[in-house]
C-alpha atoms as a PDB file:
ATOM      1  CA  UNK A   1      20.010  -5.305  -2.880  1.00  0.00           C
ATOM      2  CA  UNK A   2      18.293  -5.105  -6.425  1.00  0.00           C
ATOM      3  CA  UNK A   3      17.368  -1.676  -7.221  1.00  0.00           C
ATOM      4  CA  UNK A   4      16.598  -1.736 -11.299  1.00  0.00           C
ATOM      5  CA  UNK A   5      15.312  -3.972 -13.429  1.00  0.00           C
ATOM      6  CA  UNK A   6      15.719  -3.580 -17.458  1.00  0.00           C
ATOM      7  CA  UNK A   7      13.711  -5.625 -19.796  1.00  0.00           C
ATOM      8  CA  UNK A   8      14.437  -6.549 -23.275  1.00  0.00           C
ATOM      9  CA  UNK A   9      11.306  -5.533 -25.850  1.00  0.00           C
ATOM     10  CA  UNK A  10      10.893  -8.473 -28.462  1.00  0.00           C
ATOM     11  CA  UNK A  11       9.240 -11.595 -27.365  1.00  0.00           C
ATOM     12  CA  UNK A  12       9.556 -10.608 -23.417  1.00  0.00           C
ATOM     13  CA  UNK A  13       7.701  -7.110 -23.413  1.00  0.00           C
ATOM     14  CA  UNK A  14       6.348  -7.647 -26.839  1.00  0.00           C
ATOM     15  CA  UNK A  15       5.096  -9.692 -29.619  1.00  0.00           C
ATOM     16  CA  UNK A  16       4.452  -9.830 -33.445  1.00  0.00           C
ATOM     17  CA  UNK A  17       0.701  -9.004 -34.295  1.00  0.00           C
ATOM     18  CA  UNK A  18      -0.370 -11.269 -36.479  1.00  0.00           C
ATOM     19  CA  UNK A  19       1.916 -13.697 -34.811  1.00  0.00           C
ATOM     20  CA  UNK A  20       4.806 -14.947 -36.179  1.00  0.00           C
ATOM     21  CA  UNK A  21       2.970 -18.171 -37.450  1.00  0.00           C
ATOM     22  CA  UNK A  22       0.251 -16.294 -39.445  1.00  0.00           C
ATOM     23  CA  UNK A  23       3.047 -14.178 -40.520  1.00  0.00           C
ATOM     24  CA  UNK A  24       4.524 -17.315 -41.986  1.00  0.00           C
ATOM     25  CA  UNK A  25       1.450 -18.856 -43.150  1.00  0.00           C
ATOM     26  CA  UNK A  26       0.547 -16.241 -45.329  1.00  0.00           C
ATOM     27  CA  UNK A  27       3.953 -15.611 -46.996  1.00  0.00           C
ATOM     28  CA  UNK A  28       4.646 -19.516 -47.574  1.00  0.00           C
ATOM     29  CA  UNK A  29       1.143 -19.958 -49.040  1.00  0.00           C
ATOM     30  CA  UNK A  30       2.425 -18.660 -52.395  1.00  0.00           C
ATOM     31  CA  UNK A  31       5.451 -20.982 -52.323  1.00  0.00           C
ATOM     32  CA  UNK A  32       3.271 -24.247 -51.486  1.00  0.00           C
ATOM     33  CA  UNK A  33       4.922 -24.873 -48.226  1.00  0.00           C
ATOM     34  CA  UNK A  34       2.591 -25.039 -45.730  1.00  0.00           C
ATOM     35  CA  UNK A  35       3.922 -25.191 -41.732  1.00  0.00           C
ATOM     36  CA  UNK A  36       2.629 -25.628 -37.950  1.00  0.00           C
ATOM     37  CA  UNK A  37       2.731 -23.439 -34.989  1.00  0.00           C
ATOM     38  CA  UNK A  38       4.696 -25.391 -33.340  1.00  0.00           C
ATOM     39  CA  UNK A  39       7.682 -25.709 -36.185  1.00  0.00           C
ATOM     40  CA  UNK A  40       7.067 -22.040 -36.908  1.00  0.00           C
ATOM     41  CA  UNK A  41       8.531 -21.579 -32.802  1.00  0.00           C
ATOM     42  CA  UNK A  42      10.798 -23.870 -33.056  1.00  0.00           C
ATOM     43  CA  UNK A  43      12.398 -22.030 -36.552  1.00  0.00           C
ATOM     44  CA  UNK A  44      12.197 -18.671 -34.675  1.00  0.00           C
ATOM     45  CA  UNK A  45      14.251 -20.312 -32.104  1.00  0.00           C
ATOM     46  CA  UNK A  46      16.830 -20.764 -34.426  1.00  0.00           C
ATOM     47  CA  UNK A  47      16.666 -17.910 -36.017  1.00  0.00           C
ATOM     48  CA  UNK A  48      16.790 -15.472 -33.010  1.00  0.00           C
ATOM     49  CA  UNK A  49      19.552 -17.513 -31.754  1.00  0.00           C
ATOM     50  CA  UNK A  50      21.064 -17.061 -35.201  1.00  0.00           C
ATOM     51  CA  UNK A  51      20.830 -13.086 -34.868  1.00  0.00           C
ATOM     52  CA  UNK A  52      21.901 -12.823 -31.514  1.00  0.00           C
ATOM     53  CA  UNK A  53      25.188 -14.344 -33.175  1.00  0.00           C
ATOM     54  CA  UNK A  54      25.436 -11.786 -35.152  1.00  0.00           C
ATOM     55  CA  UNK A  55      25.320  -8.991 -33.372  1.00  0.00           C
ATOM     56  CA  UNK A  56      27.457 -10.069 -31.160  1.00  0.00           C
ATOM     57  CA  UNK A  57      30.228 -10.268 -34.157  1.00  0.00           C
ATOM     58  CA  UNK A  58      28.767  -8.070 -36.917  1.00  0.00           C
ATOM     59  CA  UNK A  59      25.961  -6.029 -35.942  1.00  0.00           C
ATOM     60  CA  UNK A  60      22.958  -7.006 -38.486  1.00  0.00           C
ATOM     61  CA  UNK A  61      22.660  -2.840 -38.527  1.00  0.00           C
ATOM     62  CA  UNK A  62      25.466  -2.316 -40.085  1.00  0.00           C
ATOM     63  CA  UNK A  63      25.462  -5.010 -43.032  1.00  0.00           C
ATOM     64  CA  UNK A  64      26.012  -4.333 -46.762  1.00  0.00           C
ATOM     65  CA  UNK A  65      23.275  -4.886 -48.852  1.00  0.00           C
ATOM     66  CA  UNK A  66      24.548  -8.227 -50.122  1.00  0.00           C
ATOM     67  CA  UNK A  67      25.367  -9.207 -46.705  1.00  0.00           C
ATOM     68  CA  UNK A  68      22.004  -8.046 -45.110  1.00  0.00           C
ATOM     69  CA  UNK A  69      20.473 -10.106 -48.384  1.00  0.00           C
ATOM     70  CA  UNK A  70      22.680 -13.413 -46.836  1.00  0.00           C
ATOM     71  CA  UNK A  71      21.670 -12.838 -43.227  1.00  0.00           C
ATOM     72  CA  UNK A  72      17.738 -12.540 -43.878  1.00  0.00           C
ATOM     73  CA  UNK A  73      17.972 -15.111 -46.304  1.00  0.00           C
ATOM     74  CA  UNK A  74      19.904 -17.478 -43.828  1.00  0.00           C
ATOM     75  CA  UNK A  75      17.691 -16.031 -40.529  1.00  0.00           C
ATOM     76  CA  UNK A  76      14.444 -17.273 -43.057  1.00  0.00           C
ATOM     77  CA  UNK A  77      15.930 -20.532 -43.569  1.00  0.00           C
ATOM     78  CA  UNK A  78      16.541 -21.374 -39.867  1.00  0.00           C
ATOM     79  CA  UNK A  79      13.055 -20.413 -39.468  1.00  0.00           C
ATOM     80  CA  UNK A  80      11.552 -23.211 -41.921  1.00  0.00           C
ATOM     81  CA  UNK A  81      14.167 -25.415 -40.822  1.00  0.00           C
ATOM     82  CA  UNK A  82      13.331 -25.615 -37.578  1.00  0.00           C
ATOM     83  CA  UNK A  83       9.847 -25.785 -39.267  1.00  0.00           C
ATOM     84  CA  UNK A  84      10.805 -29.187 -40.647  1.00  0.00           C
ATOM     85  CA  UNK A  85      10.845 -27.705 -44.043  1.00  0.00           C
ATOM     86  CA  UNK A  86      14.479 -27.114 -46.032  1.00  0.00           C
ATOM     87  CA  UNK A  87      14.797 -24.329 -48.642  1.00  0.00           C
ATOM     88  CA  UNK A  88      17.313 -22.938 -50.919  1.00  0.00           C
ATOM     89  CA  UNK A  89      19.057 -19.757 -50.208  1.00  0.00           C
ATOM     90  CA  UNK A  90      17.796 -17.885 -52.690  1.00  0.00           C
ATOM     91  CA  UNK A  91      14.323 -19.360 -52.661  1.00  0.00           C
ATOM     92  CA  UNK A  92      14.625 -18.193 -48.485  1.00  0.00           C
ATOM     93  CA  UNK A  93      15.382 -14.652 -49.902  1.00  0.00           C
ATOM     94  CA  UNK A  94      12.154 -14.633 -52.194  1.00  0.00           C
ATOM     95  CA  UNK A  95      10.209 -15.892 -48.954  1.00  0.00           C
ATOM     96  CA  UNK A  96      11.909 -13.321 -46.351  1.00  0.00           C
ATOM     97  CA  UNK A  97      11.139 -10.405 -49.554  1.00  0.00           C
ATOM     98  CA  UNK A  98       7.210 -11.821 -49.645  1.00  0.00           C
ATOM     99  CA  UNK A  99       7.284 -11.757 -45.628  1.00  0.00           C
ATOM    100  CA  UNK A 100       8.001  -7.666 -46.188  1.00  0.00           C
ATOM    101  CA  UNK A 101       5.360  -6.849 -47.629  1.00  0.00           C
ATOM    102  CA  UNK A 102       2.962  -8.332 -44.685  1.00  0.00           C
ATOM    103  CA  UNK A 103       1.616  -5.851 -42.349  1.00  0.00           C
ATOM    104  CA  UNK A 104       2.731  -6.368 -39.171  1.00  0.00           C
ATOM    105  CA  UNK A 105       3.581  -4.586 -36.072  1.00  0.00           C
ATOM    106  CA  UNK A 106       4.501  -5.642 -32.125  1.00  0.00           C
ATOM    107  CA  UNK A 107       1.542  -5.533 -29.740  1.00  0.00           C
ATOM    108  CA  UNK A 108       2.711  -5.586 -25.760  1.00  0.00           C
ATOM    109  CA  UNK A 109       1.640  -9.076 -23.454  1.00  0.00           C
ATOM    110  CA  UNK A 110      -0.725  -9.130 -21.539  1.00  0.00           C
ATOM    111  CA  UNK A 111       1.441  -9.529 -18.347  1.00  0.00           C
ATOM    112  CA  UNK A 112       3.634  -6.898 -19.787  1.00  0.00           C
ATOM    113  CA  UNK A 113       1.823  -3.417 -17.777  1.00  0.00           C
ATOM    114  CA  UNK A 114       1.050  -5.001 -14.432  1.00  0.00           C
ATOM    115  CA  UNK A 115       4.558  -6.836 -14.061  1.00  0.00           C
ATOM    116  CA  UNK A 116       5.974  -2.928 -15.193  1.00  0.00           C
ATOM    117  CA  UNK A 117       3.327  -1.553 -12.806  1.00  0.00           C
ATOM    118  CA  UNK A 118       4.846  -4.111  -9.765  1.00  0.00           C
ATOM    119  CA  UNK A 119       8.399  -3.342 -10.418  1.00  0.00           C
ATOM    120  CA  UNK A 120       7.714   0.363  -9.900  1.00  0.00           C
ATOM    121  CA  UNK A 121       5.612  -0.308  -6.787  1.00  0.00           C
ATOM    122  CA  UNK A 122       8.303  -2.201  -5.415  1.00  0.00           C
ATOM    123  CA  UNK A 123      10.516   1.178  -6.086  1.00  0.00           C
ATOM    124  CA  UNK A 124      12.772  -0.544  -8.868  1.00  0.00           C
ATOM    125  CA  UNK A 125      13.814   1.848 -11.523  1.00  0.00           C
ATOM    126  CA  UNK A 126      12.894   0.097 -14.780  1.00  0.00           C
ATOM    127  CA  UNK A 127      14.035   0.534 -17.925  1.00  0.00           C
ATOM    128  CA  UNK A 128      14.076  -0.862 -21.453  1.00  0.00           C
ATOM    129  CA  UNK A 129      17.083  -2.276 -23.362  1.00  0.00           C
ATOM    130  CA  UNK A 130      16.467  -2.882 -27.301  1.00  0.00           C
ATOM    131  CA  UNK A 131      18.001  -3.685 -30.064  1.00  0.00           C
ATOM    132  CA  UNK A 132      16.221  -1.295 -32.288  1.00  0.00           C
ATOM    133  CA  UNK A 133      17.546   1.412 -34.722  1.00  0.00           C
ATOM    134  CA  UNK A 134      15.559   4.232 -33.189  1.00  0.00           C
ATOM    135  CA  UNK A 135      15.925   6.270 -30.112  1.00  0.00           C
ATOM    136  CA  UNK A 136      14.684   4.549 -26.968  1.00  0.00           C
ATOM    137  CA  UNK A 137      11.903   7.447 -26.489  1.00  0.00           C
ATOM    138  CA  UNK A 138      10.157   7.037 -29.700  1.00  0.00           C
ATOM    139  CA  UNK A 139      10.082   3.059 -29.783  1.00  0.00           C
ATOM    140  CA  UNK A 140       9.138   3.364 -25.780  1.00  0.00           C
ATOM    141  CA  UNK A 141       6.474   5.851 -27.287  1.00  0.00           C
ATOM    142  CA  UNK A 142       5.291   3.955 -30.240  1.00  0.00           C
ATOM    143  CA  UNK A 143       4.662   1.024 -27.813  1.00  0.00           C
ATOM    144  CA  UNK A 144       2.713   3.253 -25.225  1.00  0.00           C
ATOM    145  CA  UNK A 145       5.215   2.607 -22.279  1.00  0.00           C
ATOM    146  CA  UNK A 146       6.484   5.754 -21.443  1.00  0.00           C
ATOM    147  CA  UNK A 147       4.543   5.849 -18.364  1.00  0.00           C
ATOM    148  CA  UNK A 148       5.528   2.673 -17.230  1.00  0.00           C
ATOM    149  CA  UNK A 149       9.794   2.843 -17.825  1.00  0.00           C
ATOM    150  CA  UNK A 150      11.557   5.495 -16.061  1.00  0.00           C
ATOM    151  CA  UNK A 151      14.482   5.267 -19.120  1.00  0.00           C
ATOM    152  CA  UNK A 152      14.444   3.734 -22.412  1.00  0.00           C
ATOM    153  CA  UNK A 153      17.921   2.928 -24.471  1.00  0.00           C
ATOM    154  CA  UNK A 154      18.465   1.296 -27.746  1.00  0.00           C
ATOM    155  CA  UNK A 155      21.687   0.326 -29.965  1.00  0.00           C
ATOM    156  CA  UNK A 156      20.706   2.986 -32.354  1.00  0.00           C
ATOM    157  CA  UNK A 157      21.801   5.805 -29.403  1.00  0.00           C
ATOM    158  CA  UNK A 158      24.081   2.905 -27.547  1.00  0.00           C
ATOM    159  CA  UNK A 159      26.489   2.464 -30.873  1.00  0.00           C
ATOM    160  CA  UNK A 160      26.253  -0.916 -29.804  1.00  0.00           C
ATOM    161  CA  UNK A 161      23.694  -3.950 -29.803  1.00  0.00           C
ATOM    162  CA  UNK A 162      23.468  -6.580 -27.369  1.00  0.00           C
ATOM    163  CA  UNK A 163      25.097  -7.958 -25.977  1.00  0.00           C
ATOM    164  CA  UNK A 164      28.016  -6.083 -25.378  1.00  0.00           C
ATOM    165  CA  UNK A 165      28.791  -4.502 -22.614  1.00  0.00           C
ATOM    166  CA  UNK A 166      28.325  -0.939 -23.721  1.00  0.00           C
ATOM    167  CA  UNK A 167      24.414  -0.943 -24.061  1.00  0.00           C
ATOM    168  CA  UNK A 168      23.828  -2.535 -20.643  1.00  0.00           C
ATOM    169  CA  UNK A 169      26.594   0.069 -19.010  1.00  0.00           C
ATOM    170  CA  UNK A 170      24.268   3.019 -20.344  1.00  0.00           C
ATOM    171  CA  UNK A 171      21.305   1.793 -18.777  1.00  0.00           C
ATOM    172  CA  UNK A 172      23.303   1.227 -15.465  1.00  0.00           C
ATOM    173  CA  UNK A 173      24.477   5.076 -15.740  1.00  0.00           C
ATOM    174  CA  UNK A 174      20.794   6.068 -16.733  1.00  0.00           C
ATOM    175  CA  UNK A 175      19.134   4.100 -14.012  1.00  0.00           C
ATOM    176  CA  UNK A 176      22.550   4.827 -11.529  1.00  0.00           C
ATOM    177  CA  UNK A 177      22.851   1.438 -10.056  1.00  0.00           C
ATOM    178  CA  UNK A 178      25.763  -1.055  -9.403  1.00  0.00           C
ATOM    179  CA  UNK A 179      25.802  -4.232 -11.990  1.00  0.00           C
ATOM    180  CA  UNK A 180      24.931  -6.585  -8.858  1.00  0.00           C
ATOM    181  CA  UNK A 181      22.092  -4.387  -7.762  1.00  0.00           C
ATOM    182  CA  UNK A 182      20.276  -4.475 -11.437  1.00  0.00           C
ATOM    183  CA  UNK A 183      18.522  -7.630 -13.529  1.00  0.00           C
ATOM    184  CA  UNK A 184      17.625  -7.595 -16.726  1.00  0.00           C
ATOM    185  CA  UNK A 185      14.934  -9.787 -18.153  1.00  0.00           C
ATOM    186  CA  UNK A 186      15.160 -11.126 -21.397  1.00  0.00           C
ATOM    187  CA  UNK A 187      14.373 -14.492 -23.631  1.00  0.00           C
ATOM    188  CA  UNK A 188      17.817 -14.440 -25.605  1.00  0.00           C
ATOM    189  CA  UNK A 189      20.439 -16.874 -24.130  1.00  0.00           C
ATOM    190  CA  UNK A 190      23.326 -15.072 -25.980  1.00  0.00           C
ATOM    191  CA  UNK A 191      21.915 -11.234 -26.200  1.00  0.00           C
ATOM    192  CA  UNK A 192      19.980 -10.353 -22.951  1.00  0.00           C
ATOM    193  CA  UNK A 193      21.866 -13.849 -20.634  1.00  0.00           C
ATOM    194  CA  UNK A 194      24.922 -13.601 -21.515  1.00  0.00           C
ATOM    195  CA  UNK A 195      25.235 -10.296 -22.360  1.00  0.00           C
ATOM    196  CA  UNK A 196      24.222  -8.886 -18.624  1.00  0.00           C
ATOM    197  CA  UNK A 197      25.856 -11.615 -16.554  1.00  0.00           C
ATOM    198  CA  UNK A 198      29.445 -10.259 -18.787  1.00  0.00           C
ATOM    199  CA  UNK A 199      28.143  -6.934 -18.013  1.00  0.00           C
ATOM    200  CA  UNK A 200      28.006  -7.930 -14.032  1.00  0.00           C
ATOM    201  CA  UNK A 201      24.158  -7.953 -13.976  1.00  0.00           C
ATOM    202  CA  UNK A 202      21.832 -10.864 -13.052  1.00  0.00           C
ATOM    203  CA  UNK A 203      20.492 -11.957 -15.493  1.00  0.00           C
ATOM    204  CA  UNK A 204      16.689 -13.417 -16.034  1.00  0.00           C
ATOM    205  CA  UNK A 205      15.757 -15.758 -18.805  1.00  0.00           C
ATOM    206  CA  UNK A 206      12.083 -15.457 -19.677  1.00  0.00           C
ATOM    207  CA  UNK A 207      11.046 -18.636 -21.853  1.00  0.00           C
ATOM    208  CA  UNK A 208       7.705 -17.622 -23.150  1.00  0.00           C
ATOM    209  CA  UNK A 209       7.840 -20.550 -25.860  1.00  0.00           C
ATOM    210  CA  UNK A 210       8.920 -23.221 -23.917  1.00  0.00           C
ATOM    211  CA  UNK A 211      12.971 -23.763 -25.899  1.00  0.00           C
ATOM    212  CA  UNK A 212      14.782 -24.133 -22.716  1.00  0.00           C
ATOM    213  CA  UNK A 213      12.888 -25.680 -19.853  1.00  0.00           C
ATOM    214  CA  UNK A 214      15.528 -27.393 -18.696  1.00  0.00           C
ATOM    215  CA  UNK A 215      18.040 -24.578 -18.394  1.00  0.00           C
ATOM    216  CA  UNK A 216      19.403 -24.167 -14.857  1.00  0.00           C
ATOM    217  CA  UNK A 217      22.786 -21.919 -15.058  1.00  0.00           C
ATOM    218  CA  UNK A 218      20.311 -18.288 -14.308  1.00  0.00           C
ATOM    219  CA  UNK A 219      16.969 -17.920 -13.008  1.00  0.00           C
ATOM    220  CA  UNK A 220      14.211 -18.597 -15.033  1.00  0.00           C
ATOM    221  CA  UNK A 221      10.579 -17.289 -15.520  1.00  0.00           C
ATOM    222  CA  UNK A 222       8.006 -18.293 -18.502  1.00  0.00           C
ATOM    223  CA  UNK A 223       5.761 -15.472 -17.501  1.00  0.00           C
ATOM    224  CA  UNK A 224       6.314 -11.990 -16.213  1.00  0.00           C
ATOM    225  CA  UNK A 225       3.760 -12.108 -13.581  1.00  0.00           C
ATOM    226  CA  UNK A 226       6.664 -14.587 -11.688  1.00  0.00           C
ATOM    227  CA  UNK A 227       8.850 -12.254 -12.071  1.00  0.00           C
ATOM    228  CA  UNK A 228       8.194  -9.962  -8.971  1.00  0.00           C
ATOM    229  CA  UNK A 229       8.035 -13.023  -6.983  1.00  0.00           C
ATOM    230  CA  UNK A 230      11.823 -13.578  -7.924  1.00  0.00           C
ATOM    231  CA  UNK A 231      12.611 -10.094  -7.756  1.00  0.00           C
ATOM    232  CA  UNK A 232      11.699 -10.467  -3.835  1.00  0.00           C
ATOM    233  CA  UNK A 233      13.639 -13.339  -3.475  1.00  0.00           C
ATOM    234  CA  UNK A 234      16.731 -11.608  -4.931  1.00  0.00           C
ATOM    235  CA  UNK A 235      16.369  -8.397  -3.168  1.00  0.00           C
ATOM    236  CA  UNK A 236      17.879  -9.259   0.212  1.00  0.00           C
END
């Protein structure tokens, strides 16, 4: 009997605005490289992948200076590479420093308030799992989804990132459920997948870009609005 669902908040609740291509664009205009949307996903692929990894080992919050300058540098690198286009690290480091100084911010889906909207209909407690450096109210707050989340936790209060186990066990105290009674959504193989099924929850891989359509070892959605539809088959 499922009775919580947790979402992660980058790329499955929320989004870059501009996207992560113009993003890109912009910054690698002044370098002469220029890229395509669809090498621009595939490098974030990589790259995302690439900082799961490290949280997992080292979290990227608690780097050095010199080794948060390697990871962005490297995390740029996979982005052009995947891009087609191979860099230096250092030149990566003068791109990721040029990409700083681009306003940007995360904008919500479109599918992100009615699929929250369902889940509490259906009488789920949802929450919000994140691996942000600020306390789960204010980024819940800053994205306008306090009325839709009835608990919001982050690795900042955590003292741990996904996916280890300690971040998904506080939101199973906060939203007091059983591991095999939760899900958590998510569209990182190694932080939201593999981190909830070690935690004991199922887990639910949502492939907005299209990187793993043939994965078949966990359910998986490319849209939230299918997600209620799989909630009800789990339920029973």
């Amino acid at each position: 009997m499922i009775t919580a669902v947790f979402f992660d908040l980058y790329n499955t609740l929320a989004g870059f605005r501009p996207s992560r291509f113009e993003i890109q664009s912009e910054a690698l205009a002044d370098f002469g490289i220029t890229v395509t949307s669809e090498g621009v996903l595939r490098g974030y692929h990589l790259a995302d992948a690439f900082m799961s990894q490290q949280n997992a080992t080292k979290p990227v919050r608690s780097l050095s200076r010199e080794e948060n300058r390697v990871f962005f540098a490297e995390y740029e690198r996979r982005v052009l590479r995947g891009a087609g286009v191979e860099v230096s690290q250092d030149e990566a480091w003068q791109i990721w420093r040029r990409i700083r100084k681009i306003d940007y911010g995360l904008a919500l889906f479109d599918d992100t308030i009615p699929a929250l909207e369902t889940c509490r209909q259906m009488g789920l407690t949802v929450g919000l799992i994140s691996n942000m450096n600020q306390s789960g109210d204010e980024l819940a707050g800053s994205m306008g989804l306090l009325p839709y989340l009835d608990f919001s936790i982050t690795s900042h209060e955590a003292g741990a990132e996904k996916p280890h186990p300690v971040i998904f066990e506080r939101a199973l105290e906060r939203a007091g459920a059983r591991p095999e009674h939760a899900v958590h959504v998510g569209d990182q193989l190694t932080s939201d997948v593999a981190g909830a099924a070690n935690a004991g929850i199922n887990p639910v891989l949502l492939d907005r870009d299209g990187n793993h359509r043939r994965y078949t070892a966990q359910p998986r959605i490319e849209e939230l609005s299918e997600l209620p539809e799989l909630l009800e088959r789990l339920r029973p």
